[in-house]
Protein backbone atom coordinates (compact mmCIF):
# COMPACT_ATOMS: atom_id res chain seq x y z
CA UNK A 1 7.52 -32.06 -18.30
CA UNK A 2 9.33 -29.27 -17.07
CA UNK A 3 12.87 -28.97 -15.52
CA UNK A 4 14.55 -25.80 -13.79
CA UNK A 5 17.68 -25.29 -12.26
CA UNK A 6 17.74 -22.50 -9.48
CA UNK A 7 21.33 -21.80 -9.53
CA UNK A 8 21.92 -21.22 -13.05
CA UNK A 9 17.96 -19.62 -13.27
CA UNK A 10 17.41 -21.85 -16.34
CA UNK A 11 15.11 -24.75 -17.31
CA UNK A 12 12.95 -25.98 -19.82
CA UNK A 13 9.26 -26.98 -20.50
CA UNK A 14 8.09 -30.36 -22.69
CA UNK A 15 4.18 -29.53 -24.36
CA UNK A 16 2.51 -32.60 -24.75
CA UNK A 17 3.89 -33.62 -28.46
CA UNK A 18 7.00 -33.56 -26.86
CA UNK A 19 8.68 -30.38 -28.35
CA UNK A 20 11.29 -28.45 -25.72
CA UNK A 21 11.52 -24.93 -24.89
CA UNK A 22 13.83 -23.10 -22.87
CA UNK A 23 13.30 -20.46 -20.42
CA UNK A 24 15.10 -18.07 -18.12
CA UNK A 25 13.85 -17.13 -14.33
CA UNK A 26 13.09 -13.92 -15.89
CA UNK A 27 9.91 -15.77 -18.42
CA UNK A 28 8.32 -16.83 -14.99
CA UNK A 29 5.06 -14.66 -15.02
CA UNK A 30 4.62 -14.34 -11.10
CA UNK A 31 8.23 -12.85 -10.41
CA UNK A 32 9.12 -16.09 -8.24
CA UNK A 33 12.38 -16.72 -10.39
CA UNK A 34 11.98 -20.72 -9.59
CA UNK A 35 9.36 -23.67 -10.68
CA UNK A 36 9.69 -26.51 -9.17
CA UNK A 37 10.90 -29.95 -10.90
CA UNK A 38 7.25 -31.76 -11.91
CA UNK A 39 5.21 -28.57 -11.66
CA UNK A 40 2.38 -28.31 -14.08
CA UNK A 41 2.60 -24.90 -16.60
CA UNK A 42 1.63 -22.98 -19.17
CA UNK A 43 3.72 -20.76 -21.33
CA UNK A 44 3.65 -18.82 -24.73
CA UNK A 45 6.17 -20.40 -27.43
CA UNK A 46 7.99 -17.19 -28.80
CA UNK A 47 11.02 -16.80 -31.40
CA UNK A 48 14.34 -16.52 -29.23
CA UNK A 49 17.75 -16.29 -29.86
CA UNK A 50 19.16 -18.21 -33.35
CA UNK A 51 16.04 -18.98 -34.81
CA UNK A 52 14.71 -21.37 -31.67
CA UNK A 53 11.75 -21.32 -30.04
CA UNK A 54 11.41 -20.66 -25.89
CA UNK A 55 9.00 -20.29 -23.29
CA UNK A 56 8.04 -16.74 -22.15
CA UNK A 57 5.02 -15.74 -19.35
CA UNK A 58 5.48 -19.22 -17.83
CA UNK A 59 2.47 -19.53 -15.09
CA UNK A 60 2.03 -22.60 -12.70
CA UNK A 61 -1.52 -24.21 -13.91
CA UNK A 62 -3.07 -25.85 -11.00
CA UNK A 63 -4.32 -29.29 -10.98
CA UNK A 64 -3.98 -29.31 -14.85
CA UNK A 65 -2.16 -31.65 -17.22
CA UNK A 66 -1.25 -29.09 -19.79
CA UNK A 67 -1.73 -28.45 -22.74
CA UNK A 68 -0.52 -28.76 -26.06
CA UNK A 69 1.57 -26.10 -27.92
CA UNK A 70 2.90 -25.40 -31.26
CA UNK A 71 5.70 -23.29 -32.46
CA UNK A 72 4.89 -20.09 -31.51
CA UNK A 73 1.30 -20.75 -29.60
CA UNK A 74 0.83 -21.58 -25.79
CA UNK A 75 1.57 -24.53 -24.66
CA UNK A 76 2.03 -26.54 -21.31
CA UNK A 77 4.06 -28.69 -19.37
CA UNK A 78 5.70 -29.76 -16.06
CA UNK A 79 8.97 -28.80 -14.31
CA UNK A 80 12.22 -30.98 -14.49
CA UNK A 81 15.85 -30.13 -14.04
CA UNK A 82 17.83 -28.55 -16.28
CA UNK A 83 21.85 -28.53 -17.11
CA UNK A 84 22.60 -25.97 -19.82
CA UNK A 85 25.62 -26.92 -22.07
């Protein structure tokens, strides 16, 4: 699943064991700066800030279901929306 929220430029990615990552508009590979809520992606699992992992070169996969992703691998998911604390 993955979530984004436009006006803050954040969201977040579920692969399909259910692990979250976080990402900023700036990790979307294509330069749009917004995926929607529900859209299917990919995305490498990297080391961020305080020892979590987050999503970096998010792409839009077309058609696919995503896939699964460990810590630090590639992974996939869908688009949702996101309130950062």
């Amino acid at each position: 699943m993955t979530a984004f929220d436009a006006r803050r430029g954040w969201g977040t990615v579920t692969d399909s064991a259910g692990a979250e990552f976080e990402f900023h508009a700036t990790a979307i590979a294509d330069g749009s700066r917004r995926i929607d809520p529900g859209t299917n992606v990919g995305f490498a699992a990297v080391a961020g800030h305080q020892g979590r992992y987050e999503a970096r070169d998010v792409t839009v996969v077309s058609g696919a279901a995503g896939s699964s992703g460990g810590s630090g691998g590639s992974g996939g998911g869908s688009a949702s929306h996101h309130e950062p604390a």
